[in-house]
Protein backbone atom coordinates (compact mmCIF):
# COMPACT_ATOMS: atom_id res chain seq x y z
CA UNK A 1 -91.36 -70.21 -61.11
CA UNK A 2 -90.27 -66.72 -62.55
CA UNK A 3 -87.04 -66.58 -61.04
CA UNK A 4 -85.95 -69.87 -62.68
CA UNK A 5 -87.11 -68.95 -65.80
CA UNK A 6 -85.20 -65.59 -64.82
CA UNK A 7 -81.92 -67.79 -64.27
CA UNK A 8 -82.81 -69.29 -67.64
CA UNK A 9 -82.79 -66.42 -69.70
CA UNK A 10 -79.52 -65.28 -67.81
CA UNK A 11 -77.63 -68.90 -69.00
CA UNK A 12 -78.75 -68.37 -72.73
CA UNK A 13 -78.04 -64.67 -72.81
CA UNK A 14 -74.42 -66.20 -71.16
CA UNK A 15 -74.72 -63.72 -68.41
CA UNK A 16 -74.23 -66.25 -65.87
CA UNK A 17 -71.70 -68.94 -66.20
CA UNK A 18 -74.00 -72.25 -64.83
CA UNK A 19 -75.45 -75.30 -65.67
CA UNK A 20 -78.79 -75.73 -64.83
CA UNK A 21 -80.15 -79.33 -63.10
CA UNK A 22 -83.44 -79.92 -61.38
CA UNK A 23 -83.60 -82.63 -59.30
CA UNK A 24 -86.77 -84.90 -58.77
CA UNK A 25 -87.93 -87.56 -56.20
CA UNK A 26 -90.74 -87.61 -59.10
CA UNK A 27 -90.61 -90.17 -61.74
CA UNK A 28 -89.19 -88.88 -64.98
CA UNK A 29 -92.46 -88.41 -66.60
CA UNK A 30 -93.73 -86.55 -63.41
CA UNK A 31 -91.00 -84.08 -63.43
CA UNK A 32 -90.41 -83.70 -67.29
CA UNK A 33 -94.52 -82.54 -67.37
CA UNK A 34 -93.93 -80.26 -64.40
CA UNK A 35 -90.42 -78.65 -66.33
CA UNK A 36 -92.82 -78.28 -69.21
CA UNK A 37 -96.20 -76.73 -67.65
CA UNK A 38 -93.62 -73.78 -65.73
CA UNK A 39 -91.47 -73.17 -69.15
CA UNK A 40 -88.73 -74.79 -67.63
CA UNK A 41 -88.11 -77.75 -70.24
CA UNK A 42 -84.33 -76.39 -71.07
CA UNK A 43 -82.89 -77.33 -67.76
CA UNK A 44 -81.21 -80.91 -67.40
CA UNK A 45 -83.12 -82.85 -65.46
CA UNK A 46 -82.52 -85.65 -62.82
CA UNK A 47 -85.48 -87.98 -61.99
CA UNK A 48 -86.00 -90.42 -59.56
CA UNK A 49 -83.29 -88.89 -56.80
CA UNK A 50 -84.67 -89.69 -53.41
CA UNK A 51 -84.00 -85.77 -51.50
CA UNK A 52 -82.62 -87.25 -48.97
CA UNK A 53 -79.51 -88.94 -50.65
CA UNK A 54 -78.39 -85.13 -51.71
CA UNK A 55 -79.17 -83.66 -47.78
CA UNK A 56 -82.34 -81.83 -49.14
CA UNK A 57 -85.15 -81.77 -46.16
CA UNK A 58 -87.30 -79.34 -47.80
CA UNK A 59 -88.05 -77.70 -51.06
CA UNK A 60 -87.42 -75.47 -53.35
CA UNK A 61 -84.00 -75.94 -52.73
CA UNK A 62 -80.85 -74.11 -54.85
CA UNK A 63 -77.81 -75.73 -54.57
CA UNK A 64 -74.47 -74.07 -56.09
CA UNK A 65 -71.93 -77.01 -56.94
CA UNK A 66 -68.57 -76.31 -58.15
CA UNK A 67 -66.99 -77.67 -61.28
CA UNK A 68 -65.41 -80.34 -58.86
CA UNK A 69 -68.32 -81.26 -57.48
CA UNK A 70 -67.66 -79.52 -54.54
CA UNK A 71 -71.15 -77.64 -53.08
CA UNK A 72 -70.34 -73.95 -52.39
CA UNK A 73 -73.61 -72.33 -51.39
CA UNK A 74 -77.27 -73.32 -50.75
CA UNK A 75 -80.47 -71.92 -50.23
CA UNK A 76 -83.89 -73.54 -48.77
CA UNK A 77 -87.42 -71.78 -49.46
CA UNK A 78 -88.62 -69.42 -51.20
CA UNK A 79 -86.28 -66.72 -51.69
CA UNK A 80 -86.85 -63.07 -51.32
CA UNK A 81 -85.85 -61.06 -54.27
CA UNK A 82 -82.32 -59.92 -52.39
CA UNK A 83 -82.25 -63.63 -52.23
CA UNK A 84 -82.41 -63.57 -55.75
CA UNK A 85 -80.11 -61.32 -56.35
CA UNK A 86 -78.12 -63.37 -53.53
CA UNK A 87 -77.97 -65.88 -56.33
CA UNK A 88 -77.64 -64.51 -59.29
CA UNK A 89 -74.49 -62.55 -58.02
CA UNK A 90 -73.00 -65.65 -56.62
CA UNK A 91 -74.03 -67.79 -60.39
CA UNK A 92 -71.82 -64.77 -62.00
CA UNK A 93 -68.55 -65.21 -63.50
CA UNK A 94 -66.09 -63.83 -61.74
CA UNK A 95 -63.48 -61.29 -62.53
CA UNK A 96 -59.98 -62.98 -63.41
């Protein structure tokens, strides 16, 4: 989970402009302990959402959701590190 913890360090150091969720089928104790063991225990979590009910066939799974609600971008599997950078550049604030 380095590239989380990478997006992480990019939200506190406000270097990307994003809120952070991770969504869970898991119960909340499940995912809270899994947050925990990767380092991840700053993101907002969601527990309990069935994958399905958000379109999500497979994980990991990003989603980018706009401040309407709206979903902009998303990417399934592992990503490669241009896929990274795929993301990060797309989590940046834009230019007005």
């Amino acid at each position: 989970m380095p590239f989380y913890r990478r997006l992480v360090a990019l939200r506190d150091q406000h270097q990307i402009d994003t809120e952070l969720v991770a969504v869970f089928p898991d119960s909340e104790g499940e995912a809270h302990g899994v947050l925990k063991d990767a380092r991840l225990d700053s993101i907002v979590l969601a527990s309990g959402v069935p994958l399905s009910r958000i379109k999500v066939t497979g994980t990991p799974t990003l989603i980018l959701v706009d401040s309407r609600g709206v979903v902009s971008r998303a990417w399934s599997g592992e990503l490669t590190p241009d896929g990274e950078e795929e993301v990060i550049k797309a989590l940046k604030p834009r230019d007005p």
